[in-house]
Structure formats: C-alpha cells, structure tokens
PDB file of N, CA and C in Angstrom:
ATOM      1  N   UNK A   1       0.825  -1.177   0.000  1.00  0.00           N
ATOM      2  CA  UNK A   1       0.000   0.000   0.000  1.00  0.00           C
ATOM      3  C   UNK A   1       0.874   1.247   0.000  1.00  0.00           C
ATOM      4  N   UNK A   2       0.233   2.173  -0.721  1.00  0.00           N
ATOM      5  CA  UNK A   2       1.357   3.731  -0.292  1.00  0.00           C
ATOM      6  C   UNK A   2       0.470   4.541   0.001  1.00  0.00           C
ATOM      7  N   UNK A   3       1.342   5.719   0.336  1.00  0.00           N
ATOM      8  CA  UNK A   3       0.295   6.536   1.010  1.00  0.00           C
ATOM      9  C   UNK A   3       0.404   7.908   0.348  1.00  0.00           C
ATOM     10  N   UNK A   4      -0.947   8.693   0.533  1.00  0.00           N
ATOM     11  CA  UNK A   4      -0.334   9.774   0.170  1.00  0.00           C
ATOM     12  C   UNK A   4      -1.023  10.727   0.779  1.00  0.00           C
ATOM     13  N   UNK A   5      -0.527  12.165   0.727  1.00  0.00           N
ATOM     14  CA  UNK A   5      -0.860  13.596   1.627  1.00  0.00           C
ATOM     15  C   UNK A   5      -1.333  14.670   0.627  1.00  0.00           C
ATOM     16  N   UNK A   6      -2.483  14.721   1.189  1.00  0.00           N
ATOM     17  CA  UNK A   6      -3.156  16.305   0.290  1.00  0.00           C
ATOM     18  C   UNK A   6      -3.323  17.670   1.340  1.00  0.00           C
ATOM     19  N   UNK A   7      -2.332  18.007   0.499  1.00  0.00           N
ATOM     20  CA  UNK A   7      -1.787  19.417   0.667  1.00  0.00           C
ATOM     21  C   UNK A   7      -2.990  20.704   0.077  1.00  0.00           C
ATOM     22  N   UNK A   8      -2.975  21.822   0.812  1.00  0.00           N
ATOM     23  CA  UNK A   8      -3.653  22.645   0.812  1.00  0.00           C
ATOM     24  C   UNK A   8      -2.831  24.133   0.414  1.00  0.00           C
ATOM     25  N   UNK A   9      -3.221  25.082  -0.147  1.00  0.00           N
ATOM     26  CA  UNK A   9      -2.228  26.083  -1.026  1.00  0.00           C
ATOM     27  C   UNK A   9      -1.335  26.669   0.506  1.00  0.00           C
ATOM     28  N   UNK A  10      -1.323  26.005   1.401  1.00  0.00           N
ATOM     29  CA  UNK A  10      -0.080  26.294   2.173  1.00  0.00           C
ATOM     30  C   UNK A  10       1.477  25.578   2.141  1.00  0.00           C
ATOM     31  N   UNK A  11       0.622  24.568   1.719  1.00  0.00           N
ATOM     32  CA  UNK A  11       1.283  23.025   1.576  1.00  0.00           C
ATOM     33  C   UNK A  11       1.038  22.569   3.369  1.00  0.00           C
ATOM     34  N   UNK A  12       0.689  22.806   3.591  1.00  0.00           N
ATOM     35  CA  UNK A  12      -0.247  22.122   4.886  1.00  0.00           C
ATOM     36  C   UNK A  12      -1.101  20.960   4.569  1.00  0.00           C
ATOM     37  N   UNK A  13      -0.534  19.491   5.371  1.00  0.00           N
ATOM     38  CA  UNK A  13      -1.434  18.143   5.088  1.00  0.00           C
ATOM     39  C   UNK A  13      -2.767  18.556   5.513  1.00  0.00           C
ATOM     40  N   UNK A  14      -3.428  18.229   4.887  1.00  0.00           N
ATOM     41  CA  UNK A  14      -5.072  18.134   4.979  1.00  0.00           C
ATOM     42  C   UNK A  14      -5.914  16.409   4.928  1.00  0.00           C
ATOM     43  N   UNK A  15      -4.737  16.154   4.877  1.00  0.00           N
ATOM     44  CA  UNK A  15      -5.735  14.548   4.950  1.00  0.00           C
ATOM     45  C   UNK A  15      -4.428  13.481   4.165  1.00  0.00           C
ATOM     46  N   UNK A  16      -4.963  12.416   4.732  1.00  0.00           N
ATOM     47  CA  UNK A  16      -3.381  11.132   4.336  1.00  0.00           C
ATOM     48  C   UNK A  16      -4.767   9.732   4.187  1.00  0.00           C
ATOM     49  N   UNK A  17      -4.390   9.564   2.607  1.00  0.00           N
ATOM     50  CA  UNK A  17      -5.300   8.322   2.070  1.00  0.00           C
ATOM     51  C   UNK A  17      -4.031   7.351   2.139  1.00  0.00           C
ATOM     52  N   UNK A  18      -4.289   6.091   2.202  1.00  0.00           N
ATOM     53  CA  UNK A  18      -4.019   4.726   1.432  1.00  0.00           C
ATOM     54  C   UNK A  18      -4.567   4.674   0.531  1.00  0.00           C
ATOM     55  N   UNK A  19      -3.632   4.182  -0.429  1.00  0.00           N
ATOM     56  CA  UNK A  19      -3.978   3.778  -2.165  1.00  0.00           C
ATOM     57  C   UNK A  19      -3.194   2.438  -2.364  1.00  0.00           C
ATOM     58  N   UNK A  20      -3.434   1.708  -3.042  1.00  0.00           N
ATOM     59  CA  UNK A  20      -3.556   0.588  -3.392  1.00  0.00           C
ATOM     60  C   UNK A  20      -2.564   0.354  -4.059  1.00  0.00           C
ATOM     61  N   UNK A  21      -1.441  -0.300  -4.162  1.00  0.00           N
ATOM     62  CA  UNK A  21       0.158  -0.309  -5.091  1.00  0.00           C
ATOM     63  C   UNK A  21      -0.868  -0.396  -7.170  1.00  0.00           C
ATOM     64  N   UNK A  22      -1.703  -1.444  -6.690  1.00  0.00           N
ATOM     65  CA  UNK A  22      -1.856  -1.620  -8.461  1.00  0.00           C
ATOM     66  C   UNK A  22      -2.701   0.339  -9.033  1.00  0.00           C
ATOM     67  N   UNK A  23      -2.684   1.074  -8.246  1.00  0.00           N
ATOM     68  CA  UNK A  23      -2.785   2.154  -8.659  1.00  0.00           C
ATOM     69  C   UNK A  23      -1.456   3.026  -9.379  1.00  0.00           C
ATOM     70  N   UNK A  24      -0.448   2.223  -8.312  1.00  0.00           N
ATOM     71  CA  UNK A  24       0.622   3.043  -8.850  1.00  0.00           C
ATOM     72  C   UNK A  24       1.453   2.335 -10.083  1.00  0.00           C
ATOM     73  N   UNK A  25       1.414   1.427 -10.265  1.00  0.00           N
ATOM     74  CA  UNK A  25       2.394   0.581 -11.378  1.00  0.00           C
ATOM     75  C   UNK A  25       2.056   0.803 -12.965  1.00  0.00           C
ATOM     76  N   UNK A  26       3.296   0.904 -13.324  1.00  0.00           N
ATOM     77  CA  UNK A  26       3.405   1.235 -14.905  1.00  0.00           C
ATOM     78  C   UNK A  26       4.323   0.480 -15.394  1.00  0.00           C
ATOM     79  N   UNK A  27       4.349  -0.546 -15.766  1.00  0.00           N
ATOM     80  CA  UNK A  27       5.179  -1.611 -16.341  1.00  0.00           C
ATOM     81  C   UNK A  27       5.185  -2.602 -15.452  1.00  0.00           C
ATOM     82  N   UNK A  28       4.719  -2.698 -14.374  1.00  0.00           N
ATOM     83  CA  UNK A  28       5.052  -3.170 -13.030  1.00  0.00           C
ATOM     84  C   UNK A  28       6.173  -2.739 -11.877  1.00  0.00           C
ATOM     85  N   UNK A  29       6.810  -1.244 -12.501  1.00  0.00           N
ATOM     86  CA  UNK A  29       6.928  -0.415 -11.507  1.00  0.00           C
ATOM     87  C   UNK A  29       6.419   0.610 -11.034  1.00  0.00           C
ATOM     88  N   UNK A  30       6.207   0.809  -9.591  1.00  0.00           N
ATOM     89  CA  UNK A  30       5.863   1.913  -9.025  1.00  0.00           C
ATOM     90  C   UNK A  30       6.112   3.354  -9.558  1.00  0.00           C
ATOM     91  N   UNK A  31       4.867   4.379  -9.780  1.00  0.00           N
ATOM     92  CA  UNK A  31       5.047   5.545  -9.982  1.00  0.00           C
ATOM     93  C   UNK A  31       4.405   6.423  -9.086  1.00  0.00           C
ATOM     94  N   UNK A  32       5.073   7.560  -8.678  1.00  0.00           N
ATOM     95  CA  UNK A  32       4.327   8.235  -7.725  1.00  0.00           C
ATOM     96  C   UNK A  32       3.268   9.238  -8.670  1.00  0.00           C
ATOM     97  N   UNK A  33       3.524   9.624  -9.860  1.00  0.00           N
ATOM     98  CA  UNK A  33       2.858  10.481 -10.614  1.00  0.00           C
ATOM     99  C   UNK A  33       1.530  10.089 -11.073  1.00  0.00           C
ATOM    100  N   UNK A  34       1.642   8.476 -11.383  1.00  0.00           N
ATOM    101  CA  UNK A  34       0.125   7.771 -11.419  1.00  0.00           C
ATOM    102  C   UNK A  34      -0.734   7.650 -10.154  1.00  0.00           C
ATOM    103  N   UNK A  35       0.038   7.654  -8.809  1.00  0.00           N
ATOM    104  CA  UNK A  35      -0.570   7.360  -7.982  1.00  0.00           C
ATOM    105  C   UNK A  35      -1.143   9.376  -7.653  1.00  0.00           C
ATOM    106  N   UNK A  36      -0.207  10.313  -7.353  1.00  0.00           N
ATOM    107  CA  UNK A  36      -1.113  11.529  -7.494  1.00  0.00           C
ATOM    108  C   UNK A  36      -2.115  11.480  -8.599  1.00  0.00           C
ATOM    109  N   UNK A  37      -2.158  11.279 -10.067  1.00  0.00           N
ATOM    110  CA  UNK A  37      -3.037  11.481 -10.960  1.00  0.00           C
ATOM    111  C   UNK A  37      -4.555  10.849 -10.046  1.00  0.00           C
ATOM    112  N   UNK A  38      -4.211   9.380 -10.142  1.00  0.00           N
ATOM    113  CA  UNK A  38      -5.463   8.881  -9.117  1.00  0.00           C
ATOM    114  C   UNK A  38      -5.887   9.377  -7.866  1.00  0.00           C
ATOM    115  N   UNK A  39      -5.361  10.363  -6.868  1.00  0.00           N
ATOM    116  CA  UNK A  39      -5.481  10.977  -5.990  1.00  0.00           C
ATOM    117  C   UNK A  39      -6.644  11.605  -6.831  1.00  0.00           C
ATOM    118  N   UNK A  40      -5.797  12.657  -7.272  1.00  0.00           N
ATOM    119  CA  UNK A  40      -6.760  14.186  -7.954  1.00  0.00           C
ATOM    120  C   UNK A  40      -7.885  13.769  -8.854  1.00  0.00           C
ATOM    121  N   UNK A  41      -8.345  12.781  -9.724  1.00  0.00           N
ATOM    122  CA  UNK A  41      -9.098  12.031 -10.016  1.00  0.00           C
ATOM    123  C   UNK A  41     -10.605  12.057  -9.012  1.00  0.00           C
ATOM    124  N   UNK A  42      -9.783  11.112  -8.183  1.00  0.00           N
ATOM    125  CA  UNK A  42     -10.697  10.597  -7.031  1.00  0.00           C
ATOM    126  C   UNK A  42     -11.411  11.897  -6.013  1.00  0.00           C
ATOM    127  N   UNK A  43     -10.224  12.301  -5.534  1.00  0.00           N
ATOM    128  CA  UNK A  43     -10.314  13.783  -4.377  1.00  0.00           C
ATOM    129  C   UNK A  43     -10.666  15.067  -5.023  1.00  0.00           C
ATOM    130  N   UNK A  44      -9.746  15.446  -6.041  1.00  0.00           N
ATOM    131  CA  UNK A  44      -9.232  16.520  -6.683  1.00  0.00           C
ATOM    132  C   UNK A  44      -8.629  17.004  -5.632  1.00  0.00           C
ATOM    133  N   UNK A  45      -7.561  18.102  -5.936  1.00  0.00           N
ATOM    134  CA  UNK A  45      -6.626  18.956  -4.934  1.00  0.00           C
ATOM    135  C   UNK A  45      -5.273  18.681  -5.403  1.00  0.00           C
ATOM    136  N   UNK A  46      -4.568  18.595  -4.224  1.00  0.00           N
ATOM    137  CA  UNK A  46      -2.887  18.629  -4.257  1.00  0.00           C
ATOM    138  C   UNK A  46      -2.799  17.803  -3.777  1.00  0.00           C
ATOM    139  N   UNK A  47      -1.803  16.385  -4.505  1.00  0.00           N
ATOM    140  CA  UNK A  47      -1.325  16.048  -3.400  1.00  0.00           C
ATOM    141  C   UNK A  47       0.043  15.172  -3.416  1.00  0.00           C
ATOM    142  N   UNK A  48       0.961  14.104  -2.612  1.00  0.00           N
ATOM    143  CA  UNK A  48       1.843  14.074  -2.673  1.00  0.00           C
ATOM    144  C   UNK A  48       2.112  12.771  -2.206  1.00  0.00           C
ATOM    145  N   UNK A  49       3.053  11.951  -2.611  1.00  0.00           N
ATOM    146  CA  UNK A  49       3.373  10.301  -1.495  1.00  0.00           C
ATOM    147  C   UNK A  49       4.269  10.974  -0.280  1.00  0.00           C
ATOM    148  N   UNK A  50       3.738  10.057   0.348  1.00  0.00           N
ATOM    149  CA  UNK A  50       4.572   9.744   1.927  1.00  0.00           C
ATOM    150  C   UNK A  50       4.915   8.375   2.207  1.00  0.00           C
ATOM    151  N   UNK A  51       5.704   8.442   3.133  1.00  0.00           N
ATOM    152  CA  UNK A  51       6.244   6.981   3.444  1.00  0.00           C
ATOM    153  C   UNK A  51       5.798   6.707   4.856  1.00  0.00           C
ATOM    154  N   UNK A  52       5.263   5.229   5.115  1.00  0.00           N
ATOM    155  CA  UNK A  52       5.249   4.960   6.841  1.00  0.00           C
ATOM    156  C   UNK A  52       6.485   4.845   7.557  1.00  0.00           C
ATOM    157  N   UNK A  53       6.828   4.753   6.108  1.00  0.00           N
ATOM    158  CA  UNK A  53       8.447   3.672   6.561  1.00  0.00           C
ATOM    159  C   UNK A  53       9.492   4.417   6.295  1.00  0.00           C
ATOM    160  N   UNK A  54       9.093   6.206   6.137  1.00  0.00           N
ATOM    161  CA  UNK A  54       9.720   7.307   6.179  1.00  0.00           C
ATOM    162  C   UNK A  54      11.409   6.954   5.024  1.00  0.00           C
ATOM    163  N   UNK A  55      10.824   6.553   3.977  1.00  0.00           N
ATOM    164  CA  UNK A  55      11.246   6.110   2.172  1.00  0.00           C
ATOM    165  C   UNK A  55      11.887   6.689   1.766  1.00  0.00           C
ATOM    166  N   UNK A  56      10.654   8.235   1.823  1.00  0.00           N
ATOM    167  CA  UNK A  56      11.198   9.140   0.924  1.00  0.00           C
ATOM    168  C   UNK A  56      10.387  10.441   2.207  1.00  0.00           C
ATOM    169  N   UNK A  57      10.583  11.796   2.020  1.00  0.00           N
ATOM    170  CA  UNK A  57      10.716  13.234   2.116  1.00  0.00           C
ATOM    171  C   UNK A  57      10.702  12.693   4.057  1.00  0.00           C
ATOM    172  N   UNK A  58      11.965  12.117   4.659  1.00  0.00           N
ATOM    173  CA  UNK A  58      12.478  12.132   5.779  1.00  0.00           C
ATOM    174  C   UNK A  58      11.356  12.281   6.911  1.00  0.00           C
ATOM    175  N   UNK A  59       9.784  12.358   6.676  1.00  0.00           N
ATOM    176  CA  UNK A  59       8.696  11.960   7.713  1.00  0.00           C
ATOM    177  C   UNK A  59       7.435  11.691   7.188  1.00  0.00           C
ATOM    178  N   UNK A  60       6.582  11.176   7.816  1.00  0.00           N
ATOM    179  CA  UNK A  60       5.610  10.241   7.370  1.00  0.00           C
ATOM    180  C   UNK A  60       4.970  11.205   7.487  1.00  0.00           C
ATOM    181  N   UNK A  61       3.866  11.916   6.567  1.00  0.00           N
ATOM    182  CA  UNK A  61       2.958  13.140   6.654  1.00  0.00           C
ATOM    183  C   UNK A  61       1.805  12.735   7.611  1.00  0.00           C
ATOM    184  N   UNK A  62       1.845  13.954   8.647  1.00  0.00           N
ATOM    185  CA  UNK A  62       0.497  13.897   9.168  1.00  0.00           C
ATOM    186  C   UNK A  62      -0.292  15.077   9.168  1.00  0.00           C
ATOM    187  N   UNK A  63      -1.397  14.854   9.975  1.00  0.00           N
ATOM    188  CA  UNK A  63      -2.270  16.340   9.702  1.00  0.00           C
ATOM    189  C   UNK A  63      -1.931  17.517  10.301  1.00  0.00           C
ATOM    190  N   UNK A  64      -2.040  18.596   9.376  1.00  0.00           N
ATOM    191  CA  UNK A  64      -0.928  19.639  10.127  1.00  0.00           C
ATOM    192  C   UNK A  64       0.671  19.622   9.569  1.00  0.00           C
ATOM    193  N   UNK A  65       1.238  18.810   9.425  1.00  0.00           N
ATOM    194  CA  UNK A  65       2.172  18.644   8.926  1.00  0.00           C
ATOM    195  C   UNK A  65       2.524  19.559   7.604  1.00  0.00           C
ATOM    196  N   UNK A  66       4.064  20.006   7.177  1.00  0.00           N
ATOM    197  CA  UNK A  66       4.119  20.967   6.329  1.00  0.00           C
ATOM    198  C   UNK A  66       5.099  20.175   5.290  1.00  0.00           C
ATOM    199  N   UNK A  67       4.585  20.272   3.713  1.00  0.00           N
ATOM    200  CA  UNK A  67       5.490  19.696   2.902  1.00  0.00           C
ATOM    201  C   UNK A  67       6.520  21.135   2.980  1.00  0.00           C
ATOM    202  N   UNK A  68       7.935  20.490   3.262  1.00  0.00           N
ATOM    203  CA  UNK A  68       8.380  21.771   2.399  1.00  0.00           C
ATOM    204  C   UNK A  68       9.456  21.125   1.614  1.00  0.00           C
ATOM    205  N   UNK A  69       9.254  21.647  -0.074  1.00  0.00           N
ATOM    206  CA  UNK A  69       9.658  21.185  -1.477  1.00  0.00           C
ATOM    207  C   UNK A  69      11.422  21.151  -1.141  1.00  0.00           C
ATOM    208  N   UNK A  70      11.594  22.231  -0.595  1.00  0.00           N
ATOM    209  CA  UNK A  70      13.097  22.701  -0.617  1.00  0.00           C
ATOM    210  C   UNK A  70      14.226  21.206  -0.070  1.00  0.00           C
ATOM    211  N   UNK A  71      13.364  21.531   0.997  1.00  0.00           N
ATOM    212  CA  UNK A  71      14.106  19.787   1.831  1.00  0.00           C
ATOM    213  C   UNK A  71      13.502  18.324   1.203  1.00  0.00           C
ATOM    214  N   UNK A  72      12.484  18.547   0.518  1.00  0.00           N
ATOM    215  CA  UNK A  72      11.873  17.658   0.255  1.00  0.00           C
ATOM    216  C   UNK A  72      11.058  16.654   1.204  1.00  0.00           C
ATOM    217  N   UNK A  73      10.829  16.937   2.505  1.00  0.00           N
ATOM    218  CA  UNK A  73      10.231  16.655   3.777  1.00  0.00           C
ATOM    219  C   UNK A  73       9.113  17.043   4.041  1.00  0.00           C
ATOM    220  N   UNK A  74       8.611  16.159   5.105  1.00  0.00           N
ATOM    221  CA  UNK A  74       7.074  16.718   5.943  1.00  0.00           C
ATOM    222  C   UNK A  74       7.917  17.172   7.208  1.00  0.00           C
ATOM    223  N   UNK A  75       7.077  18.231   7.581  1.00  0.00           N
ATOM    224  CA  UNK A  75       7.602  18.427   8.802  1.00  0.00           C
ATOM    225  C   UNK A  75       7.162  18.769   9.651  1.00  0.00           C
ATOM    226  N   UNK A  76       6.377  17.989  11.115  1.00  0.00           N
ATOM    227  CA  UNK A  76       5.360  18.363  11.818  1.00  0.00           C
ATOM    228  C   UNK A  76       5.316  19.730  12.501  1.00  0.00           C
ATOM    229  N   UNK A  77       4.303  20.419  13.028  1.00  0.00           N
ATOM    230  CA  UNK A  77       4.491  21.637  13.796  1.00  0.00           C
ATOM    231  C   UNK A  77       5.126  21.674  14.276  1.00  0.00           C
ATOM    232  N   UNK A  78       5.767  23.063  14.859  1.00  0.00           N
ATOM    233  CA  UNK A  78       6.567  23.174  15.976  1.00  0.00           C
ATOM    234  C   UNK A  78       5.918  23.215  16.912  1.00  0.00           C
ATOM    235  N   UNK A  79       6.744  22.187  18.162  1.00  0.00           N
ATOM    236  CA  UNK A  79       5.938  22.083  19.691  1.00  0.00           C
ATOM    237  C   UNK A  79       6.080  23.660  20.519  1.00  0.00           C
ATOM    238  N   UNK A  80       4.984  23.690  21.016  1.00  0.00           N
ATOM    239  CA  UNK A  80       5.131  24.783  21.774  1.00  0.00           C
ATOM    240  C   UNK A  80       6.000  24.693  22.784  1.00  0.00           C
ATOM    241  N   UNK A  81       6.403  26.062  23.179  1.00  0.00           N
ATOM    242  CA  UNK A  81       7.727  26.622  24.538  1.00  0.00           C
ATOM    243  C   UNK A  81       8.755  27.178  23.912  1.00  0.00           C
ATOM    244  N   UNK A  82       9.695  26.870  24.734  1.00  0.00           N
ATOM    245  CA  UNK A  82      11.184  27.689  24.107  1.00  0.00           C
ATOM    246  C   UNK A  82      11.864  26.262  23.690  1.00  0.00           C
ATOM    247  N   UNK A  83      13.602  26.706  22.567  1.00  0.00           N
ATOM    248  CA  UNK A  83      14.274  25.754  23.002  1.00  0.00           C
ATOM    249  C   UNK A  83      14.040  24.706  21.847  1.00  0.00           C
ATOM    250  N   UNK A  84      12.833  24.695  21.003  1.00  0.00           N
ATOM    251  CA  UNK A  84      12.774  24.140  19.420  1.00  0.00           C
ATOM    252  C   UNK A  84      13.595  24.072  18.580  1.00  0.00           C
ATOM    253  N   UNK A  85      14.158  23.787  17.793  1.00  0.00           N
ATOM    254  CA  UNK A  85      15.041  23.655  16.638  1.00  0.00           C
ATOM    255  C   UNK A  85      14.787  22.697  15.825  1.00  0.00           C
ATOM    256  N   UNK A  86      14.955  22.844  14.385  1.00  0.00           N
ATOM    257  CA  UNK A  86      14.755  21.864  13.648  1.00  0.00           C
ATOM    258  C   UNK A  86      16.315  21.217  12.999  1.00  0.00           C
ATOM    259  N   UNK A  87      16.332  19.845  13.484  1.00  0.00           N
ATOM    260  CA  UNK A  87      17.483  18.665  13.072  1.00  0.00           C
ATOM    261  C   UNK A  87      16.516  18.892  11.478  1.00  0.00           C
ATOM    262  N   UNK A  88      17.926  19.153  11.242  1.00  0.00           N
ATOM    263  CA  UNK A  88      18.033  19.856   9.351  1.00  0.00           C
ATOM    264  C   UNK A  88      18.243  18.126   8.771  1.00  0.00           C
ATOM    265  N   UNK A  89      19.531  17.097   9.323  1.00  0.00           N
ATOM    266  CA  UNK A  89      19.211  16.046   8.670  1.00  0.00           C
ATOM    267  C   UNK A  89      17.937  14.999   9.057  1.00  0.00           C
ATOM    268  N   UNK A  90      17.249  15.091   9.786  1.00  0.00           N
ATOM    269  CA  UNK A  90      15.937  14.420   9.968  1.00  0.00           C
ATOM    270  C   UNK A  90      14.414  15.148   9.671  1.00  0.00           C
ATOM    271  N   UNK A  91      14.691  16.257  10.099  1.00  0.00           N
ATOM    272  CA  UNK A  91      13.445  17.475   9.762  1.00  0.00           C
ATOM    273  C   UNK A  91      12.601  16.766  10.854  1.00  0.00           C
ATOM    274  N   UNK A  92      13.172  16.671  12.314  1.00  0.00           N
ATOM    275  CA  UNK A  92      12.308  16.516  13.481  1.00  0.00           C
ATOM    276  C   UNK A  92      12.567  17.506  14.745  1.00  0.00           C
ATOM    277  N   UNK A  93      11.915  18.247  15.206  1.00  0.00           N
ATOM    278  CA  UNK A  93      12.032  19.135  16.143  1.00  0.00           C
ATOM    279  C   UNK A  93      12.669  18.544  17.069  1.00  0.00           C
ATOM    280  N   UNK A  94      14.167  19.255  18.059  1.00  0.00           N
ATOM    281  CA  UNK A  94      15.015  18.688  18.746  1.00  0.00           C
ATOM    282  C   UNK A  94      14.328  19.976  19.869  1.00  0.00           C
ATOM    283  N   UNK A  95      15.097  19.468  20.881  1.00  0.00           N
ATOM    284  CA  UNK A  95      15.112  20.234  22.262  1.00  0.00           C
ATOM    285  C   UNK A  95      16.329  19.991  23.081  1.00  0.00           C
ATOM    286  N   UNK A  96      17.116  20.547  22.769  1.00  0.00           N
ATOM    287  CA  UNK A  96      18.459  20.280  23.459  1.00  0.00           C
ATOM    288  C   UNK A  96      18.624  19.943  25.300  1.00  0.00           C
ATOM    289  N   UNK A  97      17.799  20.694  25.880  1.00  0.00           N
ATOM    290  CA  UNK A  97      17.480  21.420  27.036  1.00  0.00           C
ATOM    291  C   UNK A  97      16.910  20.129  27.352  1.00  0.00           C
ATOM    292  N   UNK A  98      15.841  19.766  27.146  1.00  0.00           N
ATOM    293  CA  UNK A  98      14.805  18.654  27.213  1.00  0.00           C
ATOM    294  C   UNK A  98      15.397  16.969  27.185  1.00  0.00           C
ATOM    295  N   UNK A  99      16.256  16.686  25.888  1.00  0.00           N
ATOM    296  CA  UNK A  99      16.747  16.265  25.888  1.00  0.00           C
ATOM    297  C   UNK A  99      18.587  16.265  26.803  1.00  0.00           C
ATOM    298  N   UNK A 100      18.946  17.024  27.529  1.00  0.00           N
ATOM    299  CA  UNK A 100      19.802  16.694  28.584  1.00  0.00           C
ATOM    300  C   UNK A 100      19.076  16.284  29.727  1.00  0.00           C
ATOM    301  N   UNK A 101      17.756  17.309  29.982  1.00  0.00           N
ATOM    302  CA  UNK A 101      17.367  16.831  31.201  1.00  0.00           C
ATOM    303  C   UNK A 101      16.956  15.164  31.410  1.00  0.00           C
ATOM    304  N   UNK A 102      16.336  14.551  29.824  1.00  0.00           N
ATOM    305  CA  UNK A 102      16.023  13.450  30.213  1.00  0.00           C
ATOM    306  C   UNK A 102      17.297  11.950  30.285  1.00  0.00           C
ATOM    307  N   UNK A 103      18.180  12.814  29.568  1.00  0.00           N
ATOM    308  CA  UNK A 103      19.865  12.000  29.622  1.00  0.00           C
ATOM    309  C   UNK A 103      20.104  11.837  31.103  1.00  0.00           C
ATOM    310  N   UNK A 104      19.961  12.902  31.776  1.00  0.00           N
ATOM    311  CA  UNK A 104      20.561  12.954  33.435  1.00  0.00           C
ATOM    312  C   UNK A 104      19.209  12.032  33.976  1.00  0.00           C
ATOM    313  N   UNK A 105      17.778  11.960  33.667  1.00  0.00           N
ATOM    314  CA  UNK A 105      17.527  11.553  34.546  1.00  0.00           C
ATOM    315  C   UNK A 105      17.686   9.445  34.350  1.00  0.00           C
ATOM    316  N   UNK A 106      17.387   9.208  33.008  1.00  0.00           N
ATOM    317  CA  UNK A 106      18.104   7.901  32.964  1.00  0.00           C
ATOM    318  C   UNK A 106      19.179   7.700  33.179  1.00  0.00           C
ATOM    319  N   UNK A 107      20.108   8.499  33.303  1.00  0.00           N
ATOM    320  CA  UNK A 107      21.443   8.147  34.059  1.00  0.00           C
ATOM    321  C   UNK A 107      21.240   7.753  35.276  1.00  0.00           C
ATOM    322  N   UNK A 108      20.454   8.348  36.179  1.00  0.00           N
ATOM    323  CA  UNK A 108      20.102   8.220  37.546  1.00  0.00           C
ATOM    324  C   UNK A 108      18.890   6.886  37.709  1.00  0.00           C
ATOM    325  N   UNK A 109      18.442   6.746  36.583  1.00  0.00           N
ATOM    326  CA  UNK A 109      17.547   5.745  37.017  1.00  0.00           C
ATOM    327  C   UNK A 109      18.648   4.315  36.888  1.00  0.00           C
ATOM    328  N   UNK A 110      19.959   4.183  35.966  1.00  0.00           N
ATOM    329  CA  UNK A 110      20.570   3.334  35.833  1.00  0.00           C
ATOM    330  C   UNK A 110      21.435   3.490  36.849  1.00  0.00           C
ATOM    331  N   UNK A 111      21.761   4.451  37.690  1.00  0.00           N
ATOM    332  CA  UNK A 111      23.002   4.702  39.092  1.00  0.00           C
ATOM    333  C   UNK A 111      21.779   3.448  40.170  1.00  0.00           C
ATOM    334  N   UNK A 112      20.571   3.686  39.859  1.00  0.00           N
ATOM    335  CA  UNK A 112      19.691   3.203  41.455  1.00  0.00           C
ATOM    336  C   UNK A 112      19.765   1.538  40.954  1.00  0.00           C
ATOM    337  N   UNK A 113      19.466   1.359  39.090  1.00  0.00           N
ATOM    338  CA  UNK A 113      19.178  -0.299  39.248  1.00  0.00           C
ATOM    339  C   UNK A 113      20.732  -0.752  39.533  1.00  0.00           C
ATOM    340  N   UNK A 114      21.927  -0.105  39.385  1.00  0.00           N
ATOM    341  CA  UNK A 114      23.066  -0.615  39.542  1.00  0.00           C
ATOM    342  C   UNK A 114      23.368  -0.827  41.255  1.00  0.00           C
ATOM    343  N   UNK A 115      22.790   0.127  41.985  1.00  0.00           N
ATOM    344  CA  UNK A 115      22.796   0.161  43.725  1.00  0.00           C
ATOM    345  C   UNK A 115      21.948  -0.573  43.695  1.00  0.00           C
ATOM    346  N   UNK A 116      20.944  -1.199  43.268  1.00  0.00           N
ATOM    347  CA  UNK A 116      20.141  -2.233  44.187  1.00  0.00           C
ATOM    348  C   UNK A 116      19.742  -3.635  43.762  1.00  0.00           C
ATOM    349  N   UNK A 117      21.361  -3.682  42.297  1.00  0.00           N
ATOM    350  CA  UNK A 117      21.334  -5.012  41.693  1.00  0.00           C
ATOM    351  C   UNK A 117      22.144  -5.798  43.015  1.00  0.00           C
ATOM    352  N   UNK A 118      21.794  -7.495  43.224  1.00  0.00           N
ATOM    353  CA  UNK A 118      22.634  -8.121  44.329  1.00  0.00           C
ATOM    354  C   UNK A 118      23.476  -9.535  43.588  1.00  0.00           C
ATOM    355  N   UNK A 119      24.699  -9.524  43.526  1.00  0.00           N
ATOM    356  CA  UNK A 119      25.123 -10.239  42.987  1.00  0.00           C
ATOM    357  C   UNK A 119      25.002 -11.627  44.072  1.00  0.00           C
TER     358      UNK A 119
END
C-alpha cells in the first residue's frame, strides 16, 4: 500500500489516504505520478506520497504537517515553549534542554538499578 498527503495552497497536510500499489504501477513499476493522478481524479486537490516507513521526504505526513519542497520533507508543527530547533538532517524538532534533562535523569535511574542489583 502507499500513502499519500493532500496538501492545501499552504502546503499544509489536509488529509493522508491509502492507495492501493496496483494504482501506482506502470510496467510493473511503481510511480508516484500515477498514484497523485489517481489521488486528484478521485479527491481533486494537491497532493503528494509519503512513506510509513519514512522512504522518501524524511517523515511520514500527518495532519498539520508541512510539505516543504526545498528539503523535500514533511515536517510536523513546531511544539510549543522555548528551546525548538529543527534537526536539518531528519526534519524533526530537537530540544536540546529537554533532551539533557532526560539524559541525566536515565542516568540516575541506571546509578539506582546498579545500587540495588545483588550479585
């Protein structure tokens, strides 16, 4: 099955169908251009493949989600607070801050199972 994302003149996902592989094949290979044609057909609009299995444009489109052409990626909202950044090779919002705090605290959860392992 593949999937695909219809985009709205923001390029904002608006909705993620499953389509059927024998939609997409042209010789008996996969095309993404037959499988949009059958999108717009069916739906009409914009729209685009995604991967579950994150294939191709580095995230699996969801709603809300933003194609952007340049990177060739989906890229979900930014989470609210401070301290966001976008990892340019994944196109997934990092938190540096967030992510130390939760480094220190599994460190500490592995300091207690190591104090109260009994050989």
């Amino acid at each position: 099955m593949a999937h695909f994302a219809q985009l709205n003149e923001d390029n904002v996902v608006t909705q993620v169908i499953v389509v059927h592989n024998n939609e997409l094949l042209v010789d008996g290979v996969e095309q993404e251009a037959k499988g949009i044609a059958f999108c717009q057909r069916l739906l009409g609009g914009r729209w685009i493949q995604t991967s579950y299995n994150r294939n191709i444009r580095k995230n699996y489109a969801g709603i809300d989600f933003t194609y952007d052409a340049q990177r060739d990626a989906f890229i979900a909202p930014q989470p609210e607070g401070e301290g966001w950044l976008l990892d340019e090779a994944t196109c997934i919002w990092r938190n540096a801050a967030l992510e130390a705090e939760e480094a220190a605290r599994e460190a500490a959860r592995q300091q207690i199972d190591i104090g109260t392992t009994r050989v």
